[in-house]
PDB file of N, CA and C in Angstrom:
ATOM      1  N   UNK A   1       1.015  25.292 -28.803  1.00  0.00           N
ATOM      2  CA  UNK A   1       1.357  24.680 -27.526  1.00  0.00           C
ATOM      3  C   UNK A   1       1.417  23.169 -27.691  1.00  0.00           C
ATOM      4  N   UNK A   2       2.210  22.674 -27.051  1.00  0.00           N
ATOM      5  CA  UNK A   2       2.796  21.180 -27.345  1.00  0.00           C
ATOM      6  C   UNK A   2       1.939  20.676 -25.611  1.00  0.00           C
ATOM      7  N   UNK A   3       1.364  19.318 -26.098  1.00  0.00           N
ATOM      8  CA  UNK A   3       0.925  18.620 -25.588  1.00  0.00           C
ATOM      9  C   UNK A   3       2.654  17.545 -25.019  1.00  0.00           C
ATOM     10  N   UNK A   4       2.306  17.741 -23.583  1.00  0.00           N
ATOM     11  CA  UNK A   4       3.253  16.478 -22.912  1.00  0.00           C
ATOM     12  C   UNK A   4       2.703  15.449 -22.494  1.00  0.00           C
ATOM     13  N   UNK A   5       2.317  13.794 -23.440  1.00  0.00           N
ATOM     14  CA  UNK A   5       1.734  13.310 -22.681  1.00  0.00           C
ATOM     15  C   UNK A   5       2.575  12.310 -22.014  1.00  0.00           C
ATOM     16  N   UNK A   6       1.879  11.402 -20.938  1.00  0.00           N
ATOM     17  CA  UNK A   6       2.349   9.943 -20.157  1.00  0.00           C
ATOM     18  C   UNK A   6       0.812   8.650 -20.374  1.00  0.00           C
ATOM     19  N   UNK A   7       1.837   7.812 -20.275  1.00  0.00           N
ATOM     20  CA  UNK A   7       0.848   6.321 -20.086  1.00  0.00           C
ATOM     21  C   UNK A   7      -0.323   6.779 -18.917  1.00  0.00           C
ATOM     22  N   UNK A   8      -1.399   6.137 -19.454  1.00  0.00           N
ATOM     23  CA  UNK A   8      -2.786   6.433 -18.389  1.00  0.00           C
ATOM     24  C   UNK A   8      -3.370   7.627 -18.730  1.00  0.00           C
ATOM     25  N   UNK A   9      -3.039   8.789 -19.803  1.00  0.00           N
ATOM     26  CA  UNK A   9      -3.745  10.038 -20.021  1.00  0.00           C
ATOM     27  C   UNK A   9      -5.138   9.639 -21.264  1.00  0.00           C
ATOM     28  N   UNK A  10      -5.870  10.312 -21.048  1.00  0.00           N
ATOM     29  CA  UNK A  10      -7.033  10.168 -22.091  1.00  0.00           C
ATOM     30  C   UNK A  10      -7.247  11.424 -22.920  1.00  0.00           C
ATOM     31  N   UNK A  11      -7.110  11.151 -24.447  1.00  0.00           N
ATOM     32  CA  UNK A  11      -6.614  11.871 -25.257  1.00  0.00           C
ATOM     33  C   UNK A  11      -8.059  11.637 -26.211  1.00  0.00           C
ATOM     34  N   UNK A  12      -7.876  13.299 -26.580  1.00  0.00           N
ATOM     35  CA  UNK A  12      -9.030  13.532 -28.084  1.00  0.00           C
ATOM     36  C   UNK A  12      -7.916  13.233 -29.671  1.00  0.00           C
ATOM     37  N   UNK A  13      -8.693  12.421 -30.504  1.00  0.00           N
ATOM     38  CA  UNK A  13      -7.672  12.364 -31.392  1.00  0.00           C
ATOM     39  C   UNK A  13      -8.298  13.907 -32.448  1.00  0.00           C
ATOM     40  N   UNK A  14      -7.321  15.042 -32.880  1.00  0.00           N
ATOM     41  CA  UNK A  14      -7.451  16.162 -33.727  1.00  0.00           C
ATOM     42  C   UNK A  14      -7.345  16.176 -34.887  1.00  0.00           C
ATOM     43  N   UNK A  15      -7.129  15.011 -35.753  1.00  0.00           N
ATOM     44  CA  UNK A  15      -6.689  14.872 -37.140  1.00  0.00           C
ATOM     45  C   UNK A  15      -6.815  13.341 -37.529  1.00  0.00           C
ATOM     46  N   UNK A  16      -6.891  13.163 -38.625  1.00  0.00           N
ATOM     47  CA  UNK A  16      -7.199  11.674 -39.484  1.00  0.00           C
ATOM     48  C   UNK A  16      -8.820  10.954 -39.199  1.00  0.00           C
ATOM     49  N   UNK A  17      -8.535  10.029 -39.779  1.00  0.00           N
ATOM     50  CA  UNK A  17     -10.109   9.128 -39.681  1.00  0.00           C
ATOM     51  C   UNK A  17     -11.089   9.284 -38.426  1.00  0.00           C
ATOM     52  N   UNK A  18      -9.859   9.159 -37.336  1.00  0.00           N
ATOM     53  CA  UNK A  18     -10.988   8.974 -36.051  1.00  0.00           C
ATOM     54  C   UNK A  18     -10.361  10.164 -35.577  1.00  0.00           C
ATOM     55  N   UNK A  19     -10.554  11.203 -35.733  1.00  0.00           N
ATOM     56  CA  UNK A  19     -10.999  12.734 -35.206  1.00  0.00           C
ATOM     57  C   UNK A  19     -12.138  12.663 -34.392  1.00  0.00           C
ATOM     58  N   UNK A  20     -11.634  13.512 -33.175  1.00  0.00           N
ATOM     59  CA  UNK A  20     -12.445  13.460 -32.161  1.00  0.00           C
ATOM     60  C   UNK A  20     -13.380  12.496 -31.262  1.00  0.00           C
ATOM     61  N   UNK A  21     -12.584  11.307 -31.213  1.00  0.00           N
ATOM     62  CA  UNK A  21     -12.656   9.979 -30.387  1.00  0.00           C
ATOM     63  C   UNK A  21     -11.632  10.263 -29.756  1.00  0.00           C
ATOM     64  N   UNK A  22     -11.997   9.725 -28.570  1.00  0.00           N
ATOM     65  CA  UNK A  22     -11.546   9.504 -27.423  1.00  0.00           C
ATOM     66  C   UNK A  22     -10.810   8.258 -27.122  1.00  0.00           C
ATOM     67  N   UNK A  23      -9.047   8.354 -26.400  1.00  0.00           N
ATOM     68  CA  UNK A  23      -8.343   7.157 -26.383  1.00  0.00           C
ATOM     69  C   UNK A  23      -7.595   7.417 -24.987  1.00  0.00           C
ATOM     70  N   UNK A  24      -7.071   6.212 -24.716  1.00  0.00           N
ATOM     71  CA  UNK A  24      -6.030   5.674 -23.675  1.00  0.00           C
ATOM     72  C   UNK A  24      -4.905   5.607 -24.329  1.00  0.00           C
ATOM     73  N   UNK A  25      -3.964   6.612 -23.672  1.00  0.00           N
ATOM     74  CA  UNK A  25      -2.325   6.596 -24.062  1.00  0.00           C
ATOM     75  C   UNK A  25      -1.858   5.392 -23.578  1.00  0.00           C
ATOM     76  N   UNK A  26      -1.547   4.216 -24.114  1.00  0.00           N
ATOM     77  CA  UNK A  26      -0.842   3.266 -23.315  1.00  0.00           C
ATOM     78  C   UNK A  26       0.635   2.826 -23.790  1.00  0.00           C
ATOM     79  N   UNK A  27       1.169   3.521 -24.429  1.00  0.00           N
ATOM     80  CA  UNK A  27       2.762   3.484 -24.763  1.00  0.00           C
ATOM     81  C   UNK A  27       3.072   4.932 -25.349  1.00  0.00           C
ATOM     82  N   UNK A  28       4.782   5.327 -24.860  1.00  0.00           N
ATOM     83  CA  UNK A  28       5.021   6.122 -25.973  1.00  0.00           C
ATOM     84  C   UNK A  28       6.832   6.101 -26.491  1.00  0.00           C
ATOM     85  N   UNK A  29       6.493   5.578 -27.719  1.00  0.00           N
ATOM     86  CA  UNK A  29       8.016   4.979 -28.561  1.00  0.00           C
ATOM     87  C   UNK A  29       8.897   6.108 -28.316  1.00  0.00           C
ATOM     88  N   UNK A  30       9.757   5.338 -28.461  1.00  0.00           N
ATOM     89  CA  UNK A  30      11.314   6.491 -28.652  1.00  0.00           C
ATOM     90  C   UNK A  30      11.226   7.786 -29.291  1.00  0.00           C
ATOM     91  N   UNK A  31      10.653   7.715 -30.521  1.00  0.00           N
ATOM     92  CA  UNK A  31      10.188   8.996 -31.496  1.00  0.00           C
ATOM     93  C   UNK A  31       9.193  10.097 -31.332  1.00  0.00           C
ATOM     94  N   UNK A  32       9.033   9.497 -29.938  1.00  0.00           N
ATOM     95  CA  UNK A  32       7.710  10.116 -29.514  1.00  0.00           C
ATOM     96  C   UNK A  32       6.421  10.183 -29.515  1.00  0.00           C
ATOM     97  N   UNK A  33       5.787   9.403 -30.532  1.00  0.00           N
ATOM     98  CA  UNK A  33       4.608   9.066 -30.928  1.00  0.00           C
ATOM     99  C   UNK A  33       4.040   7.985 -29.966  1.00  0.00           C
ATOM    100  N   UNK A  34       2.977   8.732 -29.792  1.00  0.00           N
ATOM    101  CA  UNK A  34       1.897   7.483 -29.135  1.00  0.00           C
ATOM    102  C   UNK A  34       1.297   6.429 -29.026  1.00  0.00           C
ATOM    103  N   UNK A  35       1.286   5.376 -28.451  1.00  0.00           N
ATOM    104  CA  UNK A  35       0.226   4.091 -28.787  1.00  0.00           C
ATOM    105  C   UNK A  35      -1.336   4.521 -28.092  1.00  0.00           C
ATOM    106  N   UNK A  36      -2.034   4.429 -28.757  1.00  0.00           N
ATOM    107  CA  UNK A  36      -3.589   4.905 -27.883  1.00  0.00           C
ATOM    108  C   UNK A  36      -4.659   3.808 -28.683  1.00  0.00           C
ATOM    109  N   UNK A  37      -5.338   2.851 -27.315  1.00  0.00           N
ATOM    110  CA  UNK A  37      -6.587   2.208 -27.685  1.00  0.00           C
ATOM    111  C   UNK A  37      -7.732   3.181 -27.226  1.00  0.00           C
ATOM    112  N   UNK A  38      -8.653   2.256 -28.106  1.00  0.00           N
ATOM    113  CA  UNK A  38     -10.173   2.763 -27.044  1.00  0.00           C
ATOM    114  C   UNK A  38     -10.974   1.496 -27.216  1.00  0.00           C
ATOM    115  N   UNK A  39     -10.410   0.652 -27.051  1.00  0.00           N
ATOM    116  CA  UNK A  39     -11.291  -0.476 -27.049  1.00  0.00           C
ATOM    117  C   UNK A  39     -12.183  -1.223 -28.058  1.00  0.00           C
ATOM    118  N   UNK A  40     -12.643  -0.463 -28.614  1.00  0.00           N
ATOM    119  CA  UNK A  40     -13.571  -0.879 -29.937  1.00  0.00           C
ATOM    120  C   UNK A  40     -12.758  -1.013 -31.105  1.00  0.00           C
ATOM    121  N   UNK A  41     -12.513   0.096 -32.071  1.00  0.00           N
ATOM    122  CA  UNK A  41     -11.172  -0.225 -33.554  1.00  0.00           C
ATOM    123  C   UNK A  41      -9.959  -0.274 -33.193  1.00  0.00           C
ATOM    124  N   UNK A  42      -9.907  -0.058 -31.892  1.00  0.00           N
ATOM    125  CA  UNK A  42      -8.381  -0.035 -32.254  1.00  0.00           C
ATOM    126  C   UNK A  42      -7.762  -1.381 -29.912  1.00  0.00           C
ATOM    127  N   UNK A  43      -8.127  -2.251 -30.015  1.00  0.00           N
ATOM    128  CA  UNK A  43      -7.738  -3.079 -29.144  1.00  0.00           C
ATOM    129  C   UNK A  43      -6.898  -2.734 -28.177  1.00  0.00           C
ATOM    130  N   UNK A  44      -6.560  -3.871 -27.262  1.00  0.00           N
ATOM    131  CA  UNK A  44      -5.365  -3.649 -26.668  1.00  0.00           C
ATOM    132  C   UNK A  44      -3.919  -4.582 -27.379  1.00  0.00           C
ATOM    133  N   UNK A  45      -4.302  -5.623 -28.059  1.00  0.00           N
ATOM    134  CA  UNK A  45      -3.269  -5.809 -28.523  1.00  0.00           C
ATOM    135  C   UNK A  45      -2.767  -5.377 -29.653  1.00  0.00           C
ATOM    136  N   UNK A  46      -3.715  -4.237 -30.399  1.00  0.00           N
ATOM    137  CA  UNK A  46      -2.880  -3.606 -31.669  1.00  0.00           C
ATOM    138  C   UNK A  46      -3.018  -2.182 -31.345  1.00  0.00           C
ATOM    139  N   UNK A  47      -2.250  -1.458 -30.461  1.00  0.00           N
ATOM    140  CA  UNK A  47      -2.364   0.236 -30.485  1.00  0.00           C
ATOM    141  C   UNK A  47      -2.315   0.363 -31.448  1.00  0.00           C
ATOM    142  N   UNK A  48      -2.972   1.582 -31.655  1.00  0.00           N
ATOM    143  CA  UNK A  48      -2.546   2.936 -33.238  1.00  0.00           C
ATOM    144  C   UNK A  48      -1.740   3.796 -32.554  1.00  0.00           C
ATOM    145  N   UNK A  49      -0.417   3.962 -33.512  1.00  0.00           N
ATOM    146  CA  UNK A  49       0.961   5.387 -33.036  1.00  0.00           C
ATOM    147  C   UNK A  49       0.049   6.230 -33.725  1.00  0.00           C
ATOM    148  N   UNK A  50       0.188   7.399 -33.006  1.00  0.00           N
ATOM    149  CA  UNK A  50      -0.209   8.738 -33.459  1.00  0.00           C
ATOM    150  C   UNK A  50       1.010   9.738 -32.770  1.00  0.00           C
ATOM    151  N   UNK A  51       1.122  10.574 -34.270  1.00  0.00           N
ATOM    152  CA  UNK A  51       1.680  11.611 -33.987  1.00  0.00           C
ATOM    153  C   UNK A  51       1.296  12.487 -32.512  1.00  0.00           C
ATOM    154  N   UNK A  52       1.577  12.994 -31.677  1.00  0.00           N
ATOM    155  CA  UNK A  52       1.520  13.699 -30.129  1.00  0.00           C
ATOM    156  C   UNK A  52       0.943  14.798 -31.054  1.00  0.00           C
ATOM    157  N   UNK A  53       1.439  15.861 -32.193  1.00  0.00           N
ATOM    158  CA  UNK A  53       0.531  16.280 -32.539  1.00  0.00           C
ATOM    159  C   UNK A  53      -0.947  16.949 -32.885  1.00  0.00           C
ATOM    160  N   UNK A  54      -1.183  15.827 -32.747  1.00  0.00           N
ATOM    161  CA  UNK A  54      -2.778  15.366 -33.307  1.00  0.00           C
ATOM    162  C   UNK A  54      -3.413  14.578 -32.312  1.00  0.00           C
ATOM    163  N   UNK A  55      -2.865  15.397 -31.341  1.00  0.00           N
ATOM    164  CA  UNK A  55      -4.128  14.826 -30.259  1.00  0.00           C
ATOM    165  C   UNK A  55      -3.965  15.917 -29.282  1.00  0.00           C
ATOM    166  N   UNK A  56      -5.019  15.861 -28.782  1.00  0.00           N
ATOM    167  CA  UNK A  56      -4.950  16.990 -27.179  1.00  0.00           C
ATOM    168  C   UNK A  56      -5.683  16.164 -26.067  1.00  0.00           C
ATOM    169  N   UNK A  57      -4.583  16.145 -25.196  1.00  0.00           N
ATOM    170  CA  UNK A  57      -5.168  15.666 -23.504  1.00  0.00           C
ATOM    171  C   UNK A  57      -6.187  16.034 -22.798  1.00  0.00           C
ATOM    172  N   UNK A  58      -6.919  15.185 -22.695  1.00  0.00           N
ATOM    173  CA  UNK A  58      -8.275  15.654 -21.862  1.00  0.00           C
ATOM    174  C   UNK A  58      -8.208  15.112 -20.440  1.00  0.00           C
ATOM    175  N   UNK A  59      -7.709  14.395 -20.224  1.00  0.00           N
ATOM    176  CA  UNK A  59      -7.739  14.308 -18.580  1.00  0.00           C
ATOM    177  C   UNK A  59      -6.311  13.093 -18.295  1.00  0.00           C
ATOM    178  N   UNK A  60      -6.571  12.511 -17.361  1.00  0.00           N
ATOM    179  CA  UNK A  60      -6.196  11.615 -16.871  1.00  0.00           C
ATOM    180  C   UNK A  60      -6.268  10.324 -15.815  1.00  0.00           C
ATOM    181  N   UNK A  61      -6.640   8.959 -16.216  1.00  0.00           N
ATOM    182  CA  UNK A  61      -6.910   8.477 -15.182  1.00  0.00           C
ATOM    183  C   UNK A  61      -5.995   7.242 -15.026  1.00  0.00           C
ATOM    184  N   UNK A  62      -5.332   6.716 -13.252  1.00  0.00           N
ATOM    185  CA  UNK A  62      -4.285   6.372 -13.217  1.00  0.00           C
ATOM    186  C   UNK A  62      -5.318   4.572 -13.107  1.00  0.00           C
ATOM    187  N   UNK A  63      -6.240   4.511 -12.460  1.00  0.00           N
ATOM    188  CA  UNK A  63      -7.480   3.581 -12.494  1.00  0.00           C
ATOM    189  C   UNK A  63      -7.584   2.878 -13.612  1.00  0.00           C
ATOM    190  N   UNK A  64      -7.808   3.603 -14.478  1.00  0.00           N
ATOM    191  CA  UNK A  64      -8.061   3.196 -16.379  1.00  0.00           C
ATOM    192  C   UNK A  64      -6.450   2.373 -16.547  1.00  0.00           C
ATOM    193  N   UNK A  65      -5.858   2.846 -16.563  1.00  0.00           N
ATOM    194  CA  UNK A  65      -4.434   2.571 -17.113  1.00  0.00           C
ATOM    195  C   UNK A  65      -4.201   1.014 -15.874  1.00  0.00           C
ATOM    196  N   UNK A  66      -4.043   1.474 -14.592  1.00  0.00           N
ATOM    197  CA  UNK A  66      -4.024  -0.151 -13.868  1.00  0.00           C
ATOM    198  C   UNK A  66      -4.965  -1.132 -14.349  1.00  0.00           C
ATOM    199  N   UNK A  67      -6.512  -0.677 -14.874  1.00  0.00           N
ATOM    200  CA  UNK A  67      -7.140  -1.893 -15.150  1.00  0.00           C
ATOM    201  C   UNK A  67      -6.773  -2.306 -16.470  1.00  0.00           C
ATOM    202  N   UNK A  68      -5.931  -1.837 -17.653  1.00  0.00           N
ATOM    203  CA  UNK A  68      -5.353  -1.869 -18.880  1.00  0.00           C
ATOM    204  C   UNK A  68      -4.587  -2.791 -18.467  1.00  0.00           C
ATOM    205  N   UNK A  69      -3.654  -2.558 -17.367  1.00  0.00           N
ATOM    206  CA  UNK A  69      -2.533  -3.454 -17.237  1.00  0.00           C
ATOM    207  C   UNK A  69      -2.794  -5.517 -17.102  1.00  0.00           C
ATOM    208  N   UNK A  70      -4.049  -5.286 -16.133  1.00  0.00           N
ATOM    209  CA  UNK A  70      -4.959  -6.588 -16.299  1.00  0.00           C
ATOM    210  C   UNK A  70      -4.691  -7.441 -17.115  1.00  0.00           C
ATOM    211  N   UNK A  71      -4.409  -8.526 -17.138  1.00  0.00           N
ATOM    212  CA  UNK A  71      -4.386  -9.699 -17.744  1.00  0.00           C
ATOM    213  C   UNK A  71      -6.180  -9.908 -18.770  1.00  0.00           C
ATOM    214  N   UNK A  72      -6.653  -9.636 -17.598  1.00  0.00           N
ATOM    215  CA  UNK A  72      -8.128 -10.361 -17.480  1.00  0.00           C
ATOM    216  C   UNK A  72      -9.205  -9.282 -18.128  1.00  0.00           C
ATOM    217  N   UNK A  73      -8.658  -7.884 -18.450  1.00  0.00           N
ATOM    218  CA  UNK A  73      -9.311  -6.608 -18.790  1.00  0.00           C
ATOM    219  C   UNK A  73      -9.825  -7.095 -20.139  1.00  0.00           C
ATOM    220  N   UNK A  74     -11.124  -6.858 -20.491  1.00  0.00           N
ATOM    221  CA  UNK A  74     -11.158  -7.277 -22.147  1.00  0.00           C
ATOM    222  C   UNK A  74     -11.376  -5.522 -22.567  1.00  0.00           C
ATOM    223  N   UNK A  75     -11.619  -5.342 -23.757  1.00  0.00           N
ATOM    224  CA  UNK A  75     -11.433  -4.443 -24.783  1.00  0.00           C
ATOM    225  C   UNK A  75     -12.702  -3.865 -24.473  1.00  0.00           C
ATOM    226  N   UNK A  76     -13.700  -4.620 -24.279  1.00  0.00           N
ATOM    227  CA  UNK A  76     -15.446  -3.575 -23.973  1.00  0.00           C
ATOM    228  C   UNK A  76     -15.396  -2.899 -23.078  1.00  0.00           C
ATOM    229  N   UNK A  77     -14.528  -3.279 -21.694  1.00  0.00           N
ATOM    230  CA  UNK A  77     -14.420  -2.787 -20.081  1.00  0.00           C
ATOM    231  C   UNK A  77     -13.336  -1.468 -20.370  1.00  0.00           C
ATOM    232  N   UNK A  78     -12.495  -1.268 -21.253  1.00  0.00           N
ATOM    233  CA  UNK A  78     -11.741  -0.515 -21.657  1.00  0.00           C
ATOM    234  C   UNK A  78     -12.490   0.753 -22.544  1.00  0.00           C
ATOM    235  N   UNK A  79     -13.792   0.456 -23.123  1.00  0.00           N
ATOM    236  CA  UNK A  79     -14.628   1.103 -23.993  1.00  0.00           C
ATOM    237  C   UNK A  79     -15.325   1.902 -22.782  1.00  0.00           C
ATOM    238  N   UNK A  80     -15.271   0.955 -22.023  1.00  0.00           N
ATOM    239  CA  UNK A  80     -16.420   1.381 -21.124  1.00  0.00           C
ATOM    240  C   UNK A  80     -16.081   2.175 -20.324  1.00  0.00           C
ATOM    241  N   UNK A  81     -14.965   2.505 -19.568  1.00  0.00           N
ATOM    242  CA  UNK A  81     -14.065   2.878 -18.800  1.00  0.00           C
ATOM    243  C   UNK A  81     -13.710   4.852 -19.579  1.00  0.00           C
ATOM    244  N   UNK A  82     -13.251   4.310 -20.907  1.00  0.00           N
ATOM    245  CA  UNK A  82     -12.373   5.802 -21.396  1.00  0.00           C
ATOM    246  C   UNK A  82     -14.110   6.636 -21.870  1.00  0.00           C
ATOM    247  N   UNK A  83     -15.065   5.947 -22.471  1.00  0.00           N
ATOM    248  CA  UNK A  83     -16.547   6.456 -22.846  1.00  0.00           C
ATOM    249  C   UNK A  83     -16.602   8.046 -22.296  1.00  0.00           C
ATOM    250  N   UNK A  84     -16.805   7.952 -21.040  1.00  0.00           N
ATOM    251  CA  UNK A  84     -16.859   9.009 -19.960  1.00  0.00           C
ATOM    252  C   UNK A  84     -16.168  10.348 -20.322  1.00  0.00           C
ATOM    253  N   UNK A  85     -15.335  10.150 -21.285  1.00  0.00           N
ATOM    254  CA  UNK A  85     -14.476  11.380 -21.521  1.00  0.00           C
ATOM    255  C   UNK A  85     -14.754  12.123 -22.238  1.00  0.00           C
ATOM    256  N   UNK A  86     -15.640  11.141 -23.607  1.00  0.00           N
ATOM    257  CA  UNK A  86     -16.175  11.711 -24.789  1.00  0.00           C
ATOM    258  C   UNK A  86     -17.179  12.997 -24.516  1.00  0.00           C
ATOM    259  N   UNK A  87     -16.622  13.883 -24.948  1.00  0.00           N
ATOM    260  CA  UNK A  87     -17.108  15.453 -24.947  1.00  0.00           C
ATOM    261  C   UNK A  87     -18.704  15.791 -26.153  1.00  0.00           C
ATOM    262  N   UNK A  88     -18.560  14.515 -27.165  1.00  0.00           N
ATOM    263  CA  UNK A  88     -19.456  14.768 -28.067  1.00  0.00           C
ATOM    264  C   UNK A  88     -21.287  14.687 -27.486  1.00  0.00           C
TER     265      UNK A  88
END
C-alpha cells in the first residue's frame, strides 16, 4: 500500500540511518520524494528528500506546518511540536 502524502503530515521514517524518527513533511519535489525536518539533524533550512517509500504517515497536523511557515519558528519549537508523535 502506497502512502499519499501532503505538506503538514507527520511521518515515521521505515528505512536508512534515522529509521523510526519522527518528521514534518514540508515539501514534495516533482519526483515525488519528500522534504521532511524534525528539527534536531535535519533543520528547517536543509530538508532530507526521502523516498515516499520509506516512510509511513502517522498523523497530521495543519498547526505544526503554519508554525513551520514562521519566520520566527526556530528548529527546537519544531522538535518540540512533531516529539508528540514519536510512538517509541
Amino acid at each position: 500500500m502506497d502512502n499519499v502524502f501532503s505538506v503538514g503530515d507527520i511521518v515515521k521514517s521505515l528505512s536508512g540511518h534515522d529509521k523510526n524518527k519522527t518528521f514534518l513533511v514540508v515539501s514534495i519535489d516533482k519526483n515525488g520524494y519528500i522534504g521532511i525536518i524534525d528539527g534536531r539533524t535535519r533543520s528547517k533550512d536543509k530538508p532530507k528528500l526521502k523516498n515516499p517509500k520509506h516512510a509511513e504517515k502517522i498523523g497530521a497536523d495543519e498547526e505544526i506546518y503554519k508554525k513551520y511557515l514562521s519566520p520566527i519558528v526556530t528548529d527546537a519549537e519544531i522538535y518540540k511540536l512533531i516529539k508528540n508523535y514519536n510512538k517509541e
